[in-house]
C-alpha atoms as a PDB file:
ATOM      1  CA  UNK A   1      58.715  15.847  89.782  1.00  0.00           C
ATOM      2  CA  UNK A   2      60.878  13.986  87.391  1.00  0.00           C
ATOM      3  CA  UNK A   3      61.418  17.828  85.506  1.00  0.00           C
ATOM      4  CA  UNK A   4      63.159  19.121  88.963  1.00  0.00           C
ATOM      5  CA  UNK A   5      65.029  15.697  89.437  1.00  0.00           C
ATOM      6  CA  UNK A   6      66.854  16.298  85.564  1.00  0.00           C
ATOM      7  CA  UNK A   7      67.110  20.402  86.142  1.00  0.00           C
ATOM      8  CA  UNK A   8      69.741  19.024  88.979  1.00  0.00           C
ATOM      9  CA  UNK A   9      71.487  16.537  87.196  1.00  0.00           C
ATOM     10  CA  UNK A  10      73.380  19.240  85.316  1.00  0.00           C
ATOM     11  CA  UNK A  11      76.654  18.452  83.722  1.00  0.00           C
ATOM     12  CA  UNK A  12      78.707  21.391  85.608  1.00  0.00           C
ATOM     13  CA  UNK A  13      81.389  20.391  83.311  1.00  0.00           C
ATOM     14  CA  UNK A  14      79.916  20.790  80.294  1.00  0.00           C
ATOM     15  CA  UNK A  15      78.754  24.390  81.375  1.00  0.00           C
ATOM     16  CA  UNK A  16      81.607  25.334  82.218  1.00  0.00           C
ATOM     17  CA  UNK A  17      83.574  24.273  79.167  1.00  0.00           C
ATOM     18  CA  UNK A  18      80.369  26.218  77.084  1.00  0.00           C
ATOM     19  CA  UNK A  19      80.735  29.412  78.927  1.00  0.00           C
ATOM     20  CA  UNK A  20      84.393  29.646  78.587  1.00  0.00           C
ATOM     21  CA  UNK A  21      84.484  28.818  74.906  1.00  0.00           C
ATOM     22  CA  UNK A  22      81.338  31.483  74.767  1.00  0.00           C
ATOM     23  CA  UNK A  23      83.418  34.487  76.320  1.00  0.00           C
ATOM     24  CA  UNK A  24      86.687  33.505  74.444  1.00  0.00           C
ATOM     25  CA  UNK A  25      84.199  33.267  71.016  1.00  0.00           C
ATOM     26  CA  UNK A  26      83.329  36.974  72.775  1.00  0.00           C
ATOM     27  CA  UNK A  27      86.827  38.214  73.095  1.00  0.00           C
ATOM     28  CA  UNK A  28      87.636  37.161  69.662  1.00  0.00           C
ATOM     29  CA  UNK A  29      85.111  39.012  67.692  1.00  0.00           C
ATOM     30  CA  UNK A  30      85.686  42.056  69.655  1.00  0.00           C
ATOM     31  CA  UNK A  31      89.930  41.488  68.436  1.00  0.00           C
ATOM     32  CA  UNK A  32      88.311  41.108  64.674  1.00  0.00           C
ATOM     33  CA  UNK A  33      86.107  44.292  64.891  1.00  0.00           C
ATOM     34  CA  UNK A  34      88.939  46.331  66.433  1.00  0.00           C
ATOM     35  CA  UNK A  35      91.402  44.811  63.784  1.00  0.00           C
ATOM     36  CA  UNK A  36      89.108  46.032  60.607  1.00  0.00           C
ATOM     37  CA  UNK A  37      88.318  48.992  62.379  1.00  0.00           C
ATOM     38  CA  UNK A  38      92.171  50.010  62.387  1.00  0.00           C
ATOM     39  CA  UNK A  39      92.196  48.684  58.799  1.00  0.00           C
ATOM     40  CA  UNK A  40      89.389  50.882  57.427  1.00  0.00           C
ATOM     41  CA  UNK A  41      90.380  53.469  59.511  1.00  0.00           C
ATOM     42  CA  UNK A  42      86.535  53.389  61.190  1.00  0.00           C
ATOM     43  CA  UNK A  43      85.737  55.950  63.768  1.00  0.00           C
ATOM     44  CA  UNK A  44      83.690  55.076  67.002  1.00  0.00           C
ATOM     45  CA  UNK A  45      82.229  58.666  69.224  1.00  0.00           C
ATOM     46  CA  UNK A  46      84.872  57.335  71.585  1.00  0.00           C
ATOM     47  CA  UNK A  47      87.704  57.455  69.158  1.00  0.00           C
ATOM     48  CA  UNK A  48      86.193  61.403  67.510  1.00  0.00           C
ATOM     49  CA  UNK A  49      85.932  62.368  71.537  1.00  0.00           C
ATOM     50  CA  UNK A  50      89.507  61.311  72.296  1.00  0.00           C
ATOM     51  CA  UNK A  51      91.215  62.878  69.383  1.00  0.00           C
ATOM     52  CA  UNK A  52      88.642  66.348  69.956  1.00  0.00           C
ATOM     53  CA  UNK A  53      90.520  66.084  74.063  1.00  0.00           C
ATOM     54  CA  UNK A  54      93.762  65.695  72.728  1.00  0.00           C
ATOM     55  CA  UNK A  55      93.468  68.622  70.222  1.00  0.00           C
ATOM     56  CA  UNK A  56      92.291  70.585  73.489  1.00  0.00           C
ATOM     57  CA  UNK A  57      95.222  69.587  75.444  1.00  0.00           C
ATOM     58  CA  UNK A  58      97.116  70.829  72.273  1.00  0.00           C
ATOM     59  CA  UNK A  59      95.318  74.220  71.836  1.00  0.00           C
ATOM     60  CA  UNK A  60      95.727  74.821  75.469  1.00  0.00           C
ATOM     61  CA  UNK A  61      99.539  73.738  76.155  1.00  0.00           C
ATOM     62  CA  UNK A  62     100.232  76.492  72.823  1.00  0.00           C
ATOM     63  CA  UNK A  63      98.191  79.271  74.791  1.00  0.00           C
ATOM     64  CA  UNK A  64     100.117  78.602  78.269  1.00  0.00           C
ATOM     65  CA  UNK A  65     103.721  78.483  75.907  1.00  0.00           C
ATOM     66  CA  UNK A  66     102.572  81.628  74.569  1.00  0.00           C
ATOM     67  CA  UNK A  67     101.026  83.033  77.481  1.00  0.00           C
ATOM     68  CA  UNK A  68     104.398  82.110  79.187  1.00  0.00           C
ATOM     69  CA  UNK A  69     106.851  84.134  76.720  1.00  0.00           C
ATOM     70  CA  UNK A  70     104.165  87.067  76.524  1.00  0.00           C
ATOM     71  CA  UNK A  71     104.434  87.448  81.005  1.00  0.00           C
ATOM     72  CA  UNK A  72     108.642  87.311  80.261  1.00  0.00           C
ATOM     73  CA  UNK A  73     108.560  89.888  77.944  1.00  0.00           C
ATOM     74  CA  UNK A  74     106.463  92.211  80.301  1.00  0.00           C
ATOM     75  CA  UNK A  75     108.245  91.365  83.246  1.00  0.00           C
ATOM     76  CA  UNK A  76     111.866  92.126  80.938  1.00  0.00           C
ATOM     77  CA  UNK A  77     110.193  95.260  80.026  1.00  0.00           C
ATOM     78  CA  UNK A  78     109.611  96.035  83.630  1.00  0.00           C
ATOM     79  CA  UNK A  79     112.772  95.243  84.706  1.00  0.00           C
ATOM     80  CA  UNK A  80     114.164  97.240  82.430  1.00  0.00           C
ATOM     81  CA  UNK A  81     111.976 100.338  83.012  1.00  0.00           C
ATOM     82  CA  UNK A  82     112.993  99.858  87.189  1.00  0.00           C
ATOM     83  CA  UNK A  83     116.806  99.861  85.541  1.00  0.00           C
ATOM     84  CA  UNK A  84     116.139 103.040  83.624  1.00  0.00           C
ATOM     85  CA  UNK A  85     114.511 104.698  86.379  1.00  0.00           C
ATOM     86  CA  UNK A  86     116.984 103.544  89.154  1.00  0.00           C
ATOM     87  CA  UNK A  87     119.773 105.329  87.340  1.00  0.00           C
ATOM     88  CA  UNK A  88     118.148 108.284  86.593  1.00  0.00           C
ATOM     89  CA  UNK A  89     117.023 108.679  90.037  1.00  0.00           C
ATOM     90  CA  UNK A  90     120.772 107.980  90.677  1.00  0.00           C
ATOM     91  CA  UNK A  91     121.848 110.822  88.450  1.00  0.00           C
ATOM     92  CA  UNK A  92     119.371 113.202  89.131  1.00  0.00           C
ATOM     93  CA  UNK A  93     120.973 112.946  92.824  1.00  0.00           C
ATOM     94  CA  UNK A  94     124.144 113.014  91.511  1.00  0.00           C
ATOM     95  CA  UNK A  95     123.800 116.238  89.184  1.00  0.00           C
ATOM     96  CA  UNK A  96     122.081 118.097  92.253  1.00  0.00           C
ATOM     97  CA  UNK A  97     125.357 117.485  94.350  1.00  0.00           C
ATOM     98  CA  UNK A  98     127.578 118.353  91.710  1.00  0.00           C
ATOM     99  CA  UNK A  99     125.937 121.604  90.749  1.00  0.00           C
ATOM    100  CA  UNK A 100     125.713 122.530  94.287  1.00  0.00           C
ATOM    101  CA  UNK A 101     129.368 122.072  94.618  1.00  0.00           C
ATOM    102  CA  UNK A 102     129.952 124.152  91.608  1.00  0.00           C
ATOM    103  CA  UNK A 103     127.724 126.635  93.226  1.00  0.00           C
ATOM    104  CA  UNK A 104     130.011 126.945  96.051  1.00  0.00           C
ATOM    105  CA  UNK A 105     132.790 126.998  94.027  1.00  0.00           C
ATOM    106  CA  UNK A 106     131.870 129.955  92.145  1.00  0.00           C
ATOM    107  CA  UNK A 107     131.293 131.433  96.058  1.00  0.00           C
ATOM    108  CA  UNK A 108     127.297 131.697  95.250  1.00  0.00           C
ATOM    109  CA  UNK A 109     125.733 132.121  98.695  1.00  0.00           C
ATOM    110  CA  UNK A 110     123.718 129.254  99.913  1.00  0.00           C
ATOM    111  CA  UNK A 111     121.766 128.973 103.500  1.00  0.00           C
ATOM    112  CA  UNK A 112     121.361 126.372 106.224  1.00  0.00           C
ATOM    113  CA  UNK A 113     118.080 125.124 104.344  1.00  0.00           C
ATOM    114  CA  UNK A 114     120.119 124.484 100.897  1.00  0.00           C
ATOM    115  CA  UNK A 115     123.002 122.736 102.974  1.00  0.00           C
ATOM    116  CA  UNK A 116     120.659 120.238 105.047  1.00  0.00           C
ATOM    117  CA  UNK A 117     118.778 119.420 101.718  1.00  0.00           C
ATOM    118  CA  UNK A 118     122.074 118.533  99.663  1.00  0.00           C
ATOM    119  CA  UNK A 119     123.023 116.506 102.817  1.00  0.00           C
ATOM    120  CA  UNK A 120     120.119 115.035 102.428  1.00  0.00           C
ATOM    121  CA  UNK A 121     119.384 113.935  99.205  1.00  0.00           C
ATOM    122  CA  UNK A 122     123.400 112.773  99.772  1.00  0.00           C
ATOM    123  CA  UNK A 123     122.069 110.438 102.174  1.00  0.00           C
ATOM    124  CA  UNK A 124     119.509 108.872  99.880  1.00  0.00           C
ATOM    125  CA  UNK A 125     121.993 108.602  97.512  1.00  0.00           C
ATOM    126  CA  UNK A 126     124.312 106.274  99.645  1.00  0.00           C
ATOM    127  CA  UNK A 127     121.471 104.968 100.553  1.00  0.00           C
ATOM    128  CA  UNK A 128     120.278 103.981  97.028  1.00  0.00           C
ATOM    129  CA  UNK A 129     123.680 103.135  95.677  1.00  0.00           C
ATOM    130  CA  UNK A 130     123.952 100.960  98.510  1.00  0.00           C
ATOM    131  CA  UNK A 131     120.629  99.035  98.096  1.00  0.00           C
ATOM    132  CA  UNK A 132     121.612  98.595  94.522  1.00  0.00           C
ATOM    133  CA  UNK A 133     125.283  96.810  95.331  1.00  0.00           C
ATOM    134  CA  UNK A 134     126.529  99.931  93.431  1.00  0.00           C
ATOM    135  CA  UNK A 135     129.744 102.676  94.548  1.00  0.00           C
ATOM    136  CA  UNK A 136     129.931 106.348  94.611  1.00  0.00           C
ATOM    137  CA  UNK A 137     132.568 107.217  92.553  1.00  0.00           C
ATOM    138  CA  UNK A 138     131.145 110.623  91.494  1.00  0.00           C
ATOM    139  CA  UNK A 139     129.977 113.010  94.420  1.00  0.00           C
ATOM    140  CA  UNK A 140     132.329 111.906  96.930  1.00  0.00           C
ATOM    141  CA  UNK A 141     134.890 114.515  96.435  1.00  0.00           C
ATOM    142  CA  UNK A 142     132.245 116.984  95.787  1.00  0.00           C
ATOM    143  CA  UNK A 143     130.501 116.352  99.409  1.00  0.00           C
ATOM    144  CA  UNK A 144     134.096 116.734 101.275  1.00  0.00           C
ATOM    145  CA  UNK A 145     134.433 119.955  99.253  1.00  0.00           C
ATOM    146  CA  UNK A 146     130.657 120.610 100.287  1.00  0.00           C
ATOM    147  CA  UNK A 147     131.180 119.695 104.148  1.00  0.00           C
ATOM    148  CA  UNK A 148     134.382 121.976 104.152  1.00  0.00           C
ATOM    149  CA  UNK A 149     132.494 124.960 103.218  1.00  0.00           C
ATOM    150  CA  UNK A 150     129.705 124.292 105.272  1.00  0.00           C
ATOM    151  CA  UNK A 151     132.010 124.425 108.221  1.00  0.00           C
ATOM    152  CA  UNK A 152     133.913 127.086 107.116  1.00  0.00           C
ATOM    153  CA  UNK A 153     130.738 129.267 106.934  1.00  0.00           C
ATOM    154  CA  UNK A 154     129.404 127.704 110.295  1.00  0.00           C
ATOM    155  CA  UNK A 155     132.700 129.243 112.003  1.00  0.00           C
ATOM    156  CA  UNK A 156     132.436 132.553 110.075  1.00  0.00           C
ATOM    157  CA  UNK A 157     128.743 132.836 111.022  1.00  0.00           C
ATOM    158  CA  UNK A 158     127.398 133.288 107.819  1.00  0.00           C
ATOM    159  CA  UNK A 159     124.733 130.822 107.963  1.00  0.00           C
ATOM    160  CA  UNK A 160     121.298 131.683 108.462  1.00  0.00           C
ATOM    161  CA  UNK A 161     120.002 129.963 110.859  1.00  0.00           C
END
């Protein structure tokens, strides 16, 4: 009985004081080992595992930069075929209305189905130049020469209908 009666006559002091000056003993070898580690330049798995992630990161932020400039060049290269093809969808129209105005010019007969088309493809013309935020400057004069004859020949009846 007299071993239980000195178990609780513990100096809570003293214990105390030990396990404070045991984790600051603690704390200060850890500060040592991480001091000569730096020194001798002394890898841990941790340290090996952190720079093998940050080489990763490195890798992968090169890829998306390159990955990035490779998607603008194709998309430039796009753009630039839609450019290409826009105008020479534009002058493809054009030419057709110009060389049916020179058509008439030269008084080459042309019928109801020839007039509608050029009309037509006219239409899509404005139609494209106006999509675009572009002007006719071209085929204007060429359609009023183009509408005049068409109504000429309406009135002399020589359209086919």
């Amino acid at each position: 009985m007299e071993a239980i009666a000195e178990l609780t006559k513990i100096n809570w002091i003293l214990f105390f004081i030990t396990l404070f000056a045991i984790a600051f003993a603690i704390k200060e070898i850890i500060e040592i080992v991480g001091y000569f580690k730096r020194k001798l330049r002394i890898k841990t798995g941790f340290d090996e595992d952190k720079e093998t992630f940050e080489e990763r990161i490195f890798t992968l932020e090169k890829h998306d930069k390159w990955q990035y400039n490779e998607i603008t060049k194709i998309s430039q290269g796009i753009d630039d075929i839609k450019n290409t093809l826009l105008k020479d969808n534009i002058e493809k129209k054009r030419k057709s209305i110009l060389d049916f105005c020179s058509s008439l010019s030269n008084d080459q007969k042309q019928n109801r189905e020839a007039f509608n088309d050029i009309f037509r493809t006219y239409a899509e013309y404005e139609q494209i130049l106006k999509d675009n935020k572009m002007e006719n400057g071209q085929a204007e004069e060429s359609m009023k020469f183009i509408r005049e004859k068409y109504q000429e020949k309406l009135r002399n009846g020589e359209l086919n209908i």
